[in-house]
Each structure stands twice: as structure tokens, then as C-alpha cells.
Protein backbone atom coordinates (compact mmCIF):
# COMPACT_ATOMS: atom_id res chain seq x y z
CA UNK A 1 10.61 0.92 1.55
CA UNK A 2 7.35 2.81 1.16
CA UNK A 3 4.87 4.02 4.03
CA UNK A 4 1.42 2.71 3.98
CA UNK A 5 -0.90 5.91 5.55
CA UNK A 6 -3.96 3.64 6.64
CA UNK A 7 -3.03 3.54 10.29
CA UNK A 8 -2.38 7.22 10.94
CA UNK A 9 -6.55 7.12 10.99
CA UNK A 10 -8.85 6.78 14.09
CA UNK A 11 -9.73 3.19 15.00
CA UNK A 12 -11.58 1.10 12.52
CA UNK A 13 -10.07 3.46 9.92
CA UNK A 14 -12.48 5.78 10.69
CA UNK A 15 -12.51 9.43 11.58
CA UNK A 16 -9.24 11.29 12.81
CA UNK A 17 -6.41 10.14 14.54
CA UNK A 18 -6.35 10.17 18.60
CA UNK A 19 -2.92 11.73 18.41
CA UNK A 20 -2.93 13.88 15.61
CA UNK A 21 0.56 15.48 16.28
CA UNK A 22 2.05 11.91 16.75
CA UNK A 23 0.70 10.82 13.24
CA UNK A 24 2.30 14.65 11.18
CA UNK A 25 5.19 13.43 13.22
CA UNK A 26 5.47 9.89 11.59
CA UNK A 27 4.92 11.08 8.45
CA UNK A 28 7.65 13.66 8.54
CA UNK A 29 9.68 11.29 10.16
CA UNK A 30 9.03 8.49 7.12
CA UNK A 31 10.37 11.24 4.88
CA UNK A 32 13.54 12.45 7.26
CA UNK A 33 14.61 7.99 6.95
CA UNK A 34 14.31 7.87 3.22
CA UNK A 35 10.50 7.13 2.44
CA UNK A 36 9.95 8.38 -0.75
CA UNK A 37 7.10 6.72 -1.43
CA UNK A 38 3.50 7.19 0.30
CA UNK A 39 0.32 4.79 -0.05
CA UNK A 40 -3.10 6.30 0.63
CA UNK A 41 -6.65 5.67 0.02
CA UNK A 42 -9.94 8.31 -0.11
CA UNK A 43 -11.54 5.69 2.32
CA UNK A 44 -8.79 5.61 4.87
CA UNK A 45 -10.96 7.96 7.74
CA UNK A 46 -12.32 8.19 5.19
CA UNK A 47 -10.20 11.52 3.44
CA UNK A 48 -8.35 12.43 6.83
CA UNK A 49 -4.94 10.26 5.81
CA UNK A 50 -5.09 12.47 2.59
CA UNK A 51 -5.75 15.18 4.44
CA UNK A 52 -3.03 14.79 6.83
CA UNK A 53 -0.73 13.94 4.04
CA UNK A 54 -1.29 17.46 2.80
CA UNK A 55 -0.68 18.53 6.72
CA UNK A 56 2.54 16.92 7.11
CA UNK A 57 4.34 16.67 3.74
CA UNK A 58 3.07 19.29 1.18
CA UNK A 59 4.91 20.39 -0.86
CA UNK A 60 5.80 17.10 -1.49
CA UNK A 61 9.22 17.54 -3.63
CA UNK A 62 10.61 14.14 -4.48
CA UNK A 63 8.17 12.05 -2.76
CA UNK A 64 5.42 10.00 -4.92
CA UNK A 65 2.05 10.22 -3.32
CA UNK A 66 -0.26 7.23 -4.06
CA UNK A 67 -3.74 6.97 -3.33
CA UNK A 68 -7.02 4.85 -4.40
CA UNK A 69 -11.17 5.43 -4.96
CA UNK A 70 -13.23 2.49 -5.05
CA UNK A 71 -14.25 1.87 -1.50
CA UNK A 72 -16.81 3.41 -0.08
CA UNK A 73 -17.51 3.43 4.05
CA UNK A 74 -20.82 3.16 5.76
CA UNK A 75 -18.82 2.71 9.14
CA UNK A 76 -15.94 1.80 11.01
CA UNK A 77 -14.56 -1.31 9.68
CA UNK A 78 -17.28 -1.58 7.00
CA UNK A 79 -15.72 -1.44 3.31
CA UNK A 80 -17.86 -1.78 -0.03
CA UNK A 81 -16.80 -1.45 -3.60
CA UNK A 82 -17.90 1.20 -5.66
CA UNK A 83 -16.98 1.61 -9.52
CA UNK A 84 -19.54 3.80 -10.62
CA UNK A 85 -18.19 6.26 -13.18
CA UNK A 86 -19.13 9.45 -12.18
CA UNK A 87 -18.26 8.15 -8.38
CA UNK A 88 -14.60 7.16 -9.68
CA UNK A 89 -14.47 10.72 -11.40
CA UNK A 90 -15.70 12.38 -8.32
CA UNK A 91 -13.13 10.72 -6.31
CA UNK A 92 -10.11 11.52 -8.36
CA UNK A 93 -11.21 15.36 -8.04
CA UNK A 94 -11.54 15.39 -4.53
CA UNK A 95 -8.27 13.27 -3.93
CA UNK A 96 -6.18 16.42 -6.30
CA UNK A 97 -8.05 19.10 -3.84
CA UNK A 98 -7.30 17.31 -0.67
CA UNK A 99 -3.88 16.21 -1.95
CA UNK A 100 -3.75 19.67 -3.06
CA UNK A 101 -1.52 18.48 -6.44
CA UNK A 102 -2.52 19.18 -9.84
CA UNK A 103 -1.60 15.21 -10.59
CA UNK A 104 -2.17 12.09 -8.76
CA UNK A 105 1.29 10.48 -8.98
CA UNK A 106 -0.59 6.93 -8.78
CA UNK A 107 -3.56 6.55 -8.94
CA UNK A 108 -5.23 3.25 -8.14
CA UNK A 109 -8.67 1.06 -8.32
CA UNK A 110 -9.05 -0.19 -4.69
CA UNK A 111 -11.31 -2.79 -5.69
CA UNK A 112 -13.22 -3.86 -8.59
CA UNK A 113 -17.09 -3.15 -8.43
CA UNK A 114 -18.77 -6.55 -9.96
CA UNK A 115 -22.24 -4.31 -10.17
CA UNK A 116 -20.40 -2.34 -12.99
CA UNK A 117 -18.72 -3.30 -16.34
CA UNK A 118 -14.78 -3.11 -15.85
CA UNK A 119 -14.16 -1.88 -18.73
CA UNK A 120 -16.43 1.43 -17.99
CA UNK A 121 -13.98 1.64 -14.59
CA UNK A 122 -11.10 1.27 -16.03
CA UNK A 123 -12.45 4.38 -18.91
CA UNK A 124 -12.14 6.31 -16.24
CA UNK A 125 -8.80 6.10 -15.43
CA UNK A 126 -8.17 6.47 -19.05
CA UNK A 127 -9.73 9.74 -19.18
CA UNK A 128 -7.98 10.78 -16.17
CA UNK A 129 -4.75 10.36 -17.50
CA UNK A 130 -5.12 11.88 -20.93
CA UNK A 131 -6.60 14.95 -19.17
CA UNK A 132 -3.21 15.07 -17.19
CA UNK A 133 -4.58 14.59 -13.55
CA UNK A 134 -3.05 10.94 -13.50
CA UNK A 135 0.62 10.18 -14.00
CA UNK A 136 0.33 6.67 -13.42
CA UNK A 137 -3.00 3.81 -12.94
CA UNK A 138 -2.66 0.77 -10.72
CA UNK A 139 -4.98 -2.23 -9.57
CA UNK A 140 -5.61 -3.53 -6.05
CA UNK A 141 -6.60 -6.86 -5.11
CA UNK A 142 -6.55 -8.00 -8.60
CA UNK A 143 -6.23 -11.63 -10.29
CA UNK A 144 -3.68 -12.01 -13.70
CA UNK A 145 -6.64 -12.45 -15.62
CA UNK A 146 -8.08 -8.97 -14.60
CA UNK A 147 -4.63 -7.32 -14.79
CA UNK A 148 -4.20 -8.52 -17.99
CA UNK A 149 -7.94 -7.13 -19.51
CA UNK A 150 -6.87 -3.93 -17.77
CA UNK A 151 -4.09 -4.05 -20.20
CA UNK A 152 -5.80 -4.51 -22.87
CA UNK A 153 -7.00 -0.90 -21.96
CA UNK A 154 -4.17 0.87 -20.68
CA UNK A 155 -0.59 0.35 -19.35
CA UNK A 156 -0.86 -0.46 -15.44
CA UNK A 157 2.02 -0.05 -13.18
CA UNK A 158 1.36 -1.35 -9.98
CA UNK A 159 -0.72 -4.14 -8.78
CA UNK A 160 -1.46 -4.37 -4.85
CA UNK A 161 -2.34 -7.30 -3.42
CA UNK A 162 -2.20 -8.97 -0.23
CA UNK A 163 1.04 -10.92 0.31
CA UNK A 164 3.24 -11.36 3.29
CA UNK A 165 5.61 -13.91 4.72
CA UNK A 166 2.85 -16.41 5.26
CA UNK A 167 0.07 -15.58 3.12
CA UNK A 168 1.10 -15.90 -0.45
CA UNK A 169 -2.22 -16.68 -2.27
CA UNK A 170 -0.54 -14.23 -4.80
CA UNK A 171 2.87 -15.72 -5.48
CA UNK A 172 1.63 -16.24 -9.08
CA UNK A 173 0.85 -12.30 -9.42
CA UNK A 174 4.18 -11.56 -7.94
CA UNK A 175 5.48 -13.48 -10.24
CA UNK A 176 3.74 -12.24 -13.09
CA UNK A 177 4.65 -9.21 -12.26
CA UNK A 178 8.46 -9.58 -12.27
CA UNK A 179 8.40 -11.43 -15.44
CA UNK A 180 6.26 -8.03 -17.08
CA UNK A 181 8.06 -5.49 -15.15
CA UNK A 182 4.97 -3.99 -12.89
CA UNK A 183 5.27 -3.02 -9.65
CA UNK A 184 4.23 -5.37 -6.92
CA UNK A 185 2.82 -3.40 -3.72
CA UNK A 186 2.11 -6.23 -0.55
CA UNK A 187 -0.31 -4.52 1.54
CA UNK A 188 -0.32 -6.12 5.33
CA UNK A 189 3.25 -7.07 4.91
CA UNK A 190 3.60 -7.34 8.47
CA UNK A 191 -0.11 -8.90 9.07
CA UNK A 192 -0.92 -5.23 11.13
CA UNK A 193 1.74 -6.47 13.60
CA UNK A 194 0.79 -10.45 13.79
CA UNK A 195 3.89 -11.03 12.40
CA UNK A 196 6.06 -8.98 15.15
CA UNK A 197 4.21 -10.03 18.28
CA UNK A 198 6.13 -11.81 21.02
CA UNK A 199 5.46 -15.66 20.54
CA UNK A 200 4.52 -15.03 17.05
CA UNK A 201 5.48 -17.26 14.40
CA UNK A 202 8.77 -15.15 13.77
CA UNK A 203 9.73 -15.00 17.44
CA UNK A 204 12.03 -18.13 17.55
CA UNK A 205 14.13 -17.15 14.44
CA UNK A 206 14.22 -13.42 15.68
CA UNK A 207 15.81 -14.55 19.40
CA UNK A 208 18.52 -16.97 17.07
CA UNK A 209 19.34 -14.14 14.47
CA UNK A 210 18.42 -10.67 16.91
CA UNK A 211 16.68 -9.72 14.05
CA UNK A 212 13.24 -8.13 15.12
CA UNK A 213 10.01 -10.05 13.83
CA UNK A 214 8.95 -7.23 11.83
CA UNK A 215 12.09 -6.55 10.44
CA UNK A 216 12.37 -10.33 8.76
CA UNK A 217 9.00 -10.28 7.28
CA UNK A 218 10.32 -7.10 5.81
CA UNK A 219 13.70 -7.61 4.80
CA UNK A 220 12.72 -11.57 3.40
CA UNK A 221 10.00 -9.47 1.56
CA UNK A 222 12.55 -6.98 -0.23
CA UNK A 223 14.73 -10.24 -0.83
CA UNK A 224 12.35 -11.76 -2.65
CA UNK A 225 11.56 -9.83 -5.88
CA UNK A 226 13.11 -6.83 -7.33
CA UNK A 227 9.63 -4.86 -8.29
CA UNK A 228 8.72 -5.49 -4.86
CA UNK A 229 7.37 -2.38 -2.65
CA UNK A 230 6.58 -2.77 1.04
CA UNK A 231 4.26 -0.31 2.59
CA UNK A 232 4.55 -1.23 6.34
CA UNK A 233 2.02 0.95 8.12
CA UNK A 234 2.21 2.56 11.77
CA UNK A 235 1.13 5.22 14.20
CA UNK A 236 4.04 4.79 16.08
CA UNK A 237 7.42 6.63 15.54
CA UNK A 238 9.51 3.99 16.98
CA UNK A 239 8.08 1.20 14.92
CA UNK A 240 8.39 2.90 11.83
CA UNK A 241 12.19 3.49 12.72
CA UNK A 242 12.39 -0.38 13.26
CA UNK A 243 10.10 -1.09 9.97
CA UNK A 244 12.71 1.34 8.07
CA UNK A 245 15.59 -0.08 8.88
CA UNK A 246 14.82 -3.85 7.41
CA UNK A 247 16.00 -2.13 4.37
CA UNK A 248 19.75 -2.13 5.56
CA UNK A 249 19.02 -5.97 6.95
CA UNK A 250 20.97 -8.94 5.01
CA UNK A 251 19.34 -12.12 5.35
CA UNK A 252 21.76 -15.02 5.06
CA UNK A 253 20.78 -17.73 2.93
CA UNK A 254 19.79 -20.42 5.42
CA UNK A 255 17.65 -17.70 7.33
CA UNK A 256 15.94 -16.40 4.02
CA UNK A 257 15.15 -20.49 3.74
CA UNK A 258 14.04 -20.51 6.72
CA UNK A 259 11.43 -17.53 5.94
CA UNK A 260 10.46 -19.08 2.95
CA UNK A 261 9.01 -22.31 4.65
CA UNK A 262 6.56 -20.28 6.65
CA UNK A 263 3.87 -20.15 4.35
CA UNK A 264 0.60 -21.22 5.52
CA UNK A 265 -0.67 -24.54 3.50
């Protein structure tokens, strides 16, 4: 189970937190359960997640840091693709500083810009590798077609798209993905908590198994492939304790079915 650091922002994902000791602590407290695995973004505040990253965890040790450029933010809320090169470059620079690494562990397009030629975005990431300030390049919000011209260019690990329990407009990449051994990150696994409210579409099956909502979109998404990576996102230390422990959760067959027939037409 990874930890997805968009939340820890101020509302809108914009500007700081309005607890900033209670977001340091859910960090460290992500880490302290076994997290070893954190998803950021430049645009999440935008910088203060990486920023409080740095705060909370650096030195990092054995914990992969992960974050994005792509996305630029006129406001709170507002979200607009940027590829440019020298923007992408810029990006990656100020990530390292803020980060305060020497190499991005993961390093990821957070959208493609259709203004500029992919192939001169994806150069980017090519450069940043060979100069040693990228371990590794993923691809958000990406179609098999696109992953695969990115791979024509270079080896991508990760792809990041949105899938959950009942939104699987990308059970084909998932599956893709599996069958070419990438790593599949879901980003809003939990729907930012639709999935866990009371009288939610999980809240039936939760009462019969006393399994929490959140916890069965979690645990039927770590059933369901093995390159799978959640990134369940909170500001709260109590829900990430809950989000956590899906990982020790067994779903029985019939409930697993159960899970699997929730999929929005």
C-alpha cells in the first residue's frame, strides 16, 4: 500500500494545509505502518506536499518518493496541462531542490499537453534520466496506445490512471499492464471517500462482512492484480490507519464477487 500526498494540501489543493502538524504527523505515521511508497505532484498546493514531504520524511532511507510536472494551477481546483520542454525541465529541477534528493525515484508526466508534440515531452524525460536525476519515468492518465509510443522512446514503469471499485474505464490498461509487467497506480481508489461514506454503495456488504467501506475498495483492489499500487490519500491519522490495514484484509471469494459486480455500466 502506497500513500497518495494530494490531500495533506489546503482545500482545492491549493496553498498549505490548515493543520500542518496533523499532516508531518500522517506522513510519519504512513512510514511507522509500512508505507514505503509516496505519490506526489509539483501541482499539489502547488509545491507544499513536496515540501512537506521534505518536512516530515527526509532523509528518506528506504522509502521511494514519486512525484509528477505537467499540471500547471491558475487556482484552487483549476488544473491545465503543460508539456512545454523547458517547463518539464524546470519542473524536474525544482522537484530535486524541494525534494531535496539528487534523484527523483519516479518521476512521472501528469498529463499529456496536446499543444506540444509527445515525443518532445517524453525527450525530456529521456534526458533526465541519462543525466542521472531520474531513476525511473511513468505516465498518468494515459491510453495503451500512448503508453505504447512512449515505449517506443523509453522503458516506462508505471502508468496511473483512474480506476477504483466502480469506475474501471481502464480495466484494459490494467490489464495491459499485468500482461507487460508495468506498474499500475489507481489514483481515487477510494473515490476521495465516496466509496466509505455511510449509505454508500459499499455500506450493505461492509455491515454483512464488518469490513469498513474503505477497506473493501482497498483490499478487492490489491486482490485484483499483482502490479497493482493503491495510493489512498488522507489528512486524517485515523483513516490512514484504517486505509493501511486493508492490506492484512482477506476477501473471501463470494465477497470479492460481490465487489466485482459493482462497476458502474
Amino acid at each position: 500500500m502506497g500513500f497518495g500526498a494530494m490531500q495533506i494540501t489546503g482545500q482545492g489543493i491549493w496553498g498549505p494545509p490548515e493543520d500542518h502538524d496533523g499532516a508531518i504527523a500522517v506522513l510519519r505515521r504512513a512510514v511507522e505502518l509500512g508505507v514505503d511508497f509516496i505519490d506526489t505532484a509539483d501541482s499539489y498546493g502547488p509545491f507544499v506536499s513536496e515540501e512537506l514531504i521534505r518536512e516530515a520524511l527526509y532523509p528518506y532511507g528506504h522509502v521511494r518518493i514519486a512525484t509528477k510536472a505537467g499540471l500547471t494551477r491558475p487556482g484552487p481546483g483549476e488544473w491545465r496541462a503543460m508539456g512545454a520542454p523547458d517547463y518539464l525541465r524546470e519542473c524536474a529541477e525544482m522537484s530535486l531542490r524541494r525534494l531535496g534528493v539528487e534523484t527523483i525515484d519516479l518521476f512521472q508526466l501528469h498529463r499529456i499537453d496536446s499543444k506540444v508534440p509527445f515525443e518532445d515531452q517524453l525527450g525530456v524525460f529521456v534526458e533526465l534520466v541519462a543525466a542521472g536525476k531520474v531513476l525511473q519515468v511513468g505516465l498518468s492518465e494515459v491510453s495503451i496506445s500512448e503508453l505504447q509510443q512512449a515505449q517506443q522512446i523509453l522503458p516506462i514503469a508505471t502508468v496511473q490512471n483512474l480506476y477504483n471499485v466502480a469506475n474501471r474505464e481502464s480495466e484494459a490498461m490494467l490489464e495491459h499492464c499485468a500482461a507487460t509487467g508495468i506498474g499500475f497506480i489507481p489514483w481515487f481508489p477510494i473515490a476521495t471517500g465516496a466509496l466509505a461514506t455511510a449509505g454508500g454503495p459499499l455500506a450493505a456488504l461492509s455491515e454483512r462482512t464488518g469490513i469498513s467501506p474503505s477497506q473493501l475498495a482497498l483490499a478487492w483492489l490489491l486482490r485484483r492484480s499483482p502490479v497493482m499500487l493503491p495510493i489512498p490519500g488522507t489528512k486524517s491519522v485515523s483513516h490512514l490507519e484504517e486505509n493501511c490495514a486493508a492490506s492484512l484484509v482477506t476477501l473471501d471469494d463470494a465477497t470479492y464477487a460481490e465487489l466485482e459486480a459493482l462497476a458502474a455500466p
